[in-house]
PDB file of N, CA and C in Angstrom:
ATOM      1  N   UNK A   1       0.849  -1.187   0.000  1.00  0.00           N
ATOM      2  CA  UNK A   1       0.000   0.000   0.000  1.00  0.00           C
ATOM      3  C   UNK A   1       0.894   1.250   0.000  1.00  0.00           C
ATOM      4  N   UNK A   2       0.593   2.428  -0.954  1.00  0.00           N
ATOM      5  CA  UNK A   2       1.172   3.747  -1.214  1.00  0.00           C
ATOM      6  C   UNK A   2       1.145   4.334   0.275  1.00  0.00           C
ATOM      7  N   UNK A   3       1.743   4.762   1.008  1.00  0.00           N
ATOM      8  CA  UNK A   3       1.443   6.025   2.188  1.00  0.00           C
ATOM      9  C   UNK A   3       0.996   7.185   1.314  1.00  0.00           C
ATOM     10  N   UNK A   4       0.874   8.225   2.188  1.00  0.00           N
ATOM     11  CA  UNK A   4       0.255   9.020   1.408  1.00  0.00           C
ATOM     12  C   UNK A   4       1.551  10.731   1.802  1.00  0.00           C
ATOM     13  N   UNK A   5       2.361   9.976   2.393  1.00  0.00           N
ATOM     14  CA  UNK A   5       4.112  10.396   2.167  1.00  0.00           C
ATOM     15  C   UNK A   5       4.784  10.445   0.187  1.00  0.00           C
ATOM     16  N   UNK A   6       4.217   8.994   0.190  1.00  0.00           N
ATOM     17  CA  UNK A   6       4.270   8.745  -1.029  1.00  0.00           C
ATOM     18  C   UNK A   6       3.723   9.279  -2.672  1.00  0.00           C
ATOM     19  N   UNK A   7       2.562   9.793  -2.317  1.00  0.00           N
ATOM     20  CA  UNK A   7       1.722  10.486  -3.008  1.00  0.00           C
ATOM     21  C   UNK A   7       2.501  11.475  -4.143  1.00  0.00           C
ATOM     22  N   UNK A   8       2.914  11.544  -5.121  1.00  0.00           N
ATOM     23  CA  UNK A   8       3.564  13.037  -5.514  1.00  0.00           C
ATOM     24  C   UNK A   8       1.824  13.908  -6.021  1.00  0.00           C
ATOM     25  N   UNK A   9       2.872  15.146  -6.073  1.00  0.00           N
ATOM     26  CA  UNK A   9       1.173  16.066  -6.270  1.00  0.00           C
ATOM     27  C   UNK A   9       1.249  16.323  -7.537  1.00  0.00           C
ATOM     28  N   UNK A  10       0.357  16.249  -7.827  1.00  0.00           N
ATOM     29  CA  UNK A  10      -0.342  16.693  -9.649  1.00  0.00           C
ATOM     30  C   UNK A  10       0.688  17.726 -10.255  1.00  0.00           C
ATOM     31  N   UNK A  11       0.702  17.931 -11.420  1.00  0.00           N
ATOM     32  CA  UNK A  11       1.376  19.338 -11.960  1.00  0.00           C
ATOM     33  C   UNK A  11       0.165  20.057 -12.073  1.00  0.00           C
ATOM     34  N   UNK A  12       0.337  21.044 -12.113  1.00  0.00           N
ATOM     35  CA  UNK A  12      -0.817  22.643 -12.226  1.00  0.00           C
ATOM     36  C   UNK A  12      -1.310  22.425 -13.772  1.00  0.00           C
ATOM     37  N   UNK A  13      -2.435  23.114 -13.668  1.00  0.00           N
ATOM     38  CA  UNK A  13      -2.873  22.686 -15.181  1.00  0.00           C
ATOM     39  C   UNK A  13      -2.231  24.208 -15.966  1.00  0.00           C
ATOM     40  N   UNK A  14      -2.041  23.981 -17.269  1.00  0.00           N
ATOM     41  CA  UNK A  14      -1.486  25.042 -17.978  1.00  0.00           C
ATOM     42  C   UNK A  14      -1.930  25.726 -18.565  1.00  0.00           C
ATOM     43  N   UNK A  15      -1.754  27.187 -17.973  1.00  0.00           N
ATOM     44  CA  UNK A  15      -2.415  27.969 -18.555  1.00  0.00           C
ATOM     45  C   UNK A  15      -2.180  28.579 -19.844  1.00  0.00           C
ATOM     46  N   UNK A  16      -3.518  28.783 -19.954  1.00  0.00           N
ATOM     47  CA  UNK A  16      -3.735  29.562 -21.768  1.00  0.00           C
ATOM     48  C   UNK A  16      -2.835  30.418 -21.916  1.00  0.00           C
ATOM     49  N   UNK A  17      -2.238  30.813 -23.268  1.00  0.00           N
ATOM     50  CA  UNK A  17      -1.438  32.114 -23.579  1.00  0.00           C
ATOM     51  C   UNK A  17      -2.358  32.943 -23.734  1.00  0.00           C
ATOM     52  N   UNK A  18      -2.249  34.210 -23.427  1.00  0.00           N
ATOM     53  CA  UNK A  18      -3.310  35.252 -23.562  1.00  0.00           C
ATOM     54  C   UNK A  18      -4.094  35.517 -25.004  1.00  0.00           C
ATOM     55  N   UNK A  19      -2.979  34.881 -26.107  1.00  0.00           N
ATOM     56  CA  UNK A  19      -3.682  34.562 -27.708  1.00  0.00           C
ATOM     57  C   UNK A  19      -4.793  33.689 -27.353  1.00  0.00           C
ATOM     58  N   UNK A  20      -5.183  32.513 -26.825  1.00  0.00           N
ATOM     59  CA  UNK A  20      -5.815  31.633 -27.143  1.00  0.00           C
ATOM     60  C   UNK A  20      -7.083  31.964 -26.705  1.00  0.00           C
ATOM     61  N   UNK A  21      -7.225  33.335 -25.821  1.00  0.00           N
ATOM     62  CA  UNK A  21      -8.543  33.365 -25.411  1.00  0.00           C
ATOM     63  C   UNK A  21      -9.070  34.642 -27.052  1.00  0.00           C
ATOM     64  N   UNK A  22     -10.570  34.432 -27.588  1.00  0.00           N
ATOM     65  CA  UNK A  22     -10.897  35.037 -28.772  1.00  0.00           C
ATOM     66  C   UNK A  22     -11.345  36.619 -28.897  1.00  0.00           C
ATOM     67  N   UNK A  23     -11.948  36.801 -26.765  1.00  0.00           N
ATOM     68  CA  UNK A  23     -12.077  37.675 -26.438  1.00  0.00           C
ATOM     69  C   UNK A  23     -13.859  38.058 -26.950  1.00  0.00           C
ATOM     70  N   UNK A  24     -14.832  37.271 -27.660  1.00  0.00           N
ATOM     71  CA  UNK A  24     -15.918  37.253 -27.954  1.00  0.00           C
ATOM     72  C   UNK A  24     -17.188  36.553 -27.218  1.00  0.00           C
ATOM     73  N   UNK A  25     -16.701  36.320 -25.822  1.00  0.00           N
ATOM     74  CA  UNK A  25     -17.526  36.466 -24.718  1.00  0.00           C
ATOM     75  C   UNK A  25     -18.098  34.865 -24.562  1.00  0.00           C
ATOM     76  N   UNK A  26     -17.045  33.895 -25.354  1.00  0.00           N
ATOM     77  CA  UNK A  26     -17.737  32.582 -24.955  1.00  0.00           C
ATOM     78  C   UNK A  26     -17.973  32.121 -23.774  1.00  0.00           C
ATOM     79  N   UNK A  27     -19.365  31.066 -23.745  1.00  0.00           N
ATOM     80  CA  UNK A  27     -19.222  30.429 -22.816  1.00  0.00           C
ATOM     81  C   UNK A  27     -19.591  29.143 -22.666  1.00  0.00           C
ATOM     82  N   UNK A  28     -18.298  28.503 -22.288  1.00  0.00           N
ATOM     83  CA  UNK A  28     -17.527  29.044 -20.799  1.00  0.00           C
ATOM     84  C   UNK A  28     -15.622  29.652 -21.741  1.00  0.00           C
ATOM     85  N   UNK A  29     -15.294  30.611 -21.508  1.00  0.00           N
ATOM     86  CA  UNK A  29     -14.227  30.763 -21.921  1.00  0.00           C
ATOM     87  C   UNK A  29     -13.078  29.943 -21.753  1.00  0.00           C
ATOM     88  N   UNK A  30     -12.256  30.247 -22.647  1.00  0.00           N
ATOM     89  CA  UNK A  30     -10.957  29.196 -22.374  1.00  0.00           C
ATOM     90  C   UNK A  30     -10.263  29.549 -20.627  1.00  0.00           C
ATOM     91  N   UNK A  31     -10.415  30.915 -20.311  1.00  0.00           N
ATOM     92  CA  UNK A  31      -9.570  30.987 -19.360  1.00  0.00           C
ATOM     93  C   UNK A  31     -10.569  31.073 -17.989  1.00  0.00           C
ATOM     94  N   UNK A  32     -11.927  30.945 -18.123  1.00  0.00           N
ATOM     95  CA  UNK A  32     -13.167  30.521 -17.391  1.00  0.00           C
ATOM     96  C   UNK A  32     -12.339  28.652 -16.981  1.00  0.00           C
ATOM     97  N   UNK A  33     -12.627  28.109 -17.967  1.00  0.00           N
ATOM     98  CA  UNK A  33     -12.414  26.209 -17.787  1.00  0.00           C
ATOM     99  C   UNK A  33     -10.771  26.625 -17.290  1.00  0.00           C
ATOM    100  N   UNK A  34      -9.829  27.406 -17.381  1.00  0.00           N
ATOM    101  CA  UNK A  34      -8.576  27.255 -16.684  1.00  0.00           C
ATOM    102  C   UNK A  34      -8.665  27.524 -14.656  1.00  0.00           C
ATOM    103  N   UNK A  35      -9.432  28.503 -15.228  1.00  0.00           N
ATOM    104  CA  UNK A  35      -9.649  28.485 -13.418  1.00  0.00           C
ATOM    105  C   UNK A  35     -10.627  28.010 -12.702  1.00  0.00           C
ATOM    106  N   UNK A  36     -11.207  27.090 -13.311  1.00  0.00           N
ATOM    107  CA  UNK A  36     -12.260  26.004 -12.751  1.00  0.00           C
ATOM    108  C   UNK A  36     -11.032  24.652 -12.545  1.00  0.00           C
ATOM    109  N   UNK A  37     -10.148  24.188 -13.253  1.00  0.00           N
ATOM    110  CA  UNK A  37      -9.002  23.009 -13.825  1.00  0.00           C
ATOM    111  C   UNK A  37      -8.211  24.161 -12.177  1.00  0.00           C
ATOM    112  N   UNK A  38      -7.523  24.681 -12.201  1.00  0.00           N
ATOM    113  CA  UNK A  38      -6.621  25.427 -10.960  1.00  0.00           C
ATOM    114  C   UNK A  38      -7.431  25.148  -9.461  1.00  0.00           C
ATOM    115  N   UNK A  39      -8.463  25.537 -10.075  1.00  0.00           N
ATOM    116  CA  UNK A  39      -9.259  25.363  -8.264  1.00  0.00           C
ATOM    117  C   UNK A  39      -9.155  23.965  -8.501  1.00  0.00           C
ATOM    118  N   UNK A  40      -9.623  23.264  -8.885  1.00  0.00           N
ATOM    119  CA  UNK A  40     -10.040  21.441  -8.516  1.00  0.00           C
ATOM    120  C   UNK A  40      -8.518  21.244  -8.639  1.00  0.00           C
ATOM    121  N   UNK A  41      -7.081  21.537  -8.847  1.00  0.00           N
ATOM    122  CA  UNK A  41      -5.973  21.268  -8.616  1.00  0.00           C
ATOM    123  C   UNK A  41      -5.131  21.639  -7.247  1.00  0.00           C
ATOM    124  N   UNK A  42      -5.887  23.390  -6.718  1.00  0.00           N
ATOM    125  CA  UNK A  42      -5.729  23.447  -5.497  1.00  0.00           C
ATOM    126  C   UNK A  42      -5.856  22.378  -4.854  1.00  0.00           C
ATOM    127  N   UNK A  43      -7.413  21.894  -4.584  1.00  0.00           N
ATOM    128  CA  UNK A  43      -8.062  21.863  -3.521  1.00  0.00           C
ATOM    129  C   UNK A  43      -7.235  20.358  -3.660  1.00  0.00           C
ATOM    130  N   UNK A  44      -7.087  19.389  -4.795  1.00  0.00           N
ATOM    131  CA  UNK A  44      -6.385  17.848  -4.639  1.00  0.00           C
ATOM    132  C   UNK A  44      -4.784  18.137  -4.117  1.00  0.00           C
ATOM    133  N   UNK A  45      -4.401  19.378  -4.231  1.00  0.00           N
ATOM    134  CA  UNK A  45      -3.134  19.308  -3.685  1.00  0.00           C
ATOM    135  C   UNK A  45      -3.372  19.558  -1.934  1.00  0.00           C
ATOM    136  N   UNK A  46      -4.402  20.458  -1.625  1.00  0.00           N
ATOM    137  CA  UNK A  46      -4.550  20.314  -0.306  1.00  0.00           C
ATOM    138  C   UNK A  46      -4.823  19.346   0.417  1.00  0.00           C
ATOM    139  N   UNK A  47      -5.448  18.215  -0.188  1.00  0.00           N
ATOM    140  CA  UNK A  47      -6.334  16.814   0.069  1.00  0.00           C
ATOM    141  C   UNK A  47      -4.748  16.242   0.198  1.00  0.00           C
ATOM    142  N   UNK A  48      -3.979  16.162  -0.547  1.00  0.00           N
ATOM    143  CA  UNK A  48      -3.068  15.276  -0.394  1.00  0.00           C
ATOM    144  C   UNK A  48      -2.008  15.811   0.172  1.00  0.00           C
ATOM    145  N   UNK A  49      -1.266  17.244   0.861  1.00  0.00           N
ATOM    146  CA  UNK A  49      -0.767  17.851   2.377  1.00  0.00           C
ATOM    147  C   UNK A  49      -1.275  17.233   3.214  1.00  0.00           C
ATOM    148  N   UNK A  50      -3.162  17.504   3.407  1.00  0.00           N
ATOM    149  CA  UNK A  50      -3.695  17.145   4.469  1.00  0.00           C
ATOM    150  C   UNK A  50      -3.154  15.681   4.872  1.00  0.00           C
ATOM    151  N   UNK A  51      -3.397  14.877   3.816  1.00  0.00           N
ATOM    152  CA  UNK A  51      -3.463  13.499   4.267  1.00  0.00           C
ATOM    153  C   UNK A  51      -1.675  13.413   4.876  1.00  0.00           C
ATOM    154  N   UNK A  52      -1.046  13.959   4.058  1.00  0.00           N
ATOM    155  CA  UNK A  52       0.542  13.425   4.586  1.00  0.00           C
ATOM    156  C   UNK A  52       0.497  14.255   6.062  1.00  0.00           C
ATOM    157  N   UNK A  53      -0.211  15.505   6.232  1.00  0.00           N
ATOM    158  CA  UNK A  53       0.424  15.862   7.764  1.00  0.00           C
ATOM    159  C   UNK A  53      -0.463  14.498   8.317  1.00  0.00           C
ATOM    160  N   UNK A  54      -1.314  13.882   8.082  1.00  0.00           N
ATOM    161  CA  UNK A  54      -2.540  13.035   8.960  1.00  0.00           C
ATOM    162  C   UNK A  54      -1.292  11.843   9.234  1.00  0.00           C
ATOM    163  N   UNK A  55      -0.289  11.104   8.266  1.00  0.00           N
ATOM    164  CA  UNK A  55       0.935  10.438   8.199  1.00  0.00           C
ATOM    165  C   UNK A  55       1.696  10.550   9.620  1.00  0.00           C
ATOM    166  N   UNK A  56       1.788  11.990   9.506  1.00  0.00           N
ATOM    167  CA  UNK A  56       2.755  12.368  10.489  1.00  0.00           C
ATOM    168  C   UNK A  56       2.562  11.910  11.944  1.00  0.00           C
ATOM    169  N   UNK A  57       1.384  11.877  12.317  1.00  0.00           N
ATOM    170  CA  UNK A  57       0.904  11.464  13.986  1.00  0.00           C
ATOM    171  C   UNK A  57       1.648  10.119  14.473  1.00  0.00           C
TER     172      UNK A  57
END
């Protein structure tokens, strides 16, 4: 079984170059779905700190 010492954390998702957004009000924009992809990458990198300090006891 993995510990969760073991765990490595995700890479960050990559963000758009400022070209790629069209600027014509889509939705959901390219850089809308980038910071929806960043938050749900936060929050699994916090999930998996949490769990390694939980290791630590």
């Amino acid at each position: 079984m993995v510990s969760s010492r073991d765990e490595t954390l995700p890479p960050p998702p990559e963000k758009p170059e400022p070209d790629e957004c069209c600027g014509s009000g889509c939705v959901p924009c390219i850089l809308d779905l980038y910071e929806d992809r960043l938050q749900a990458w936060r929050e699994r990198v916090a999930a998996i700190r949490a769990r390694r300090r939980g290791d630590e006891c």
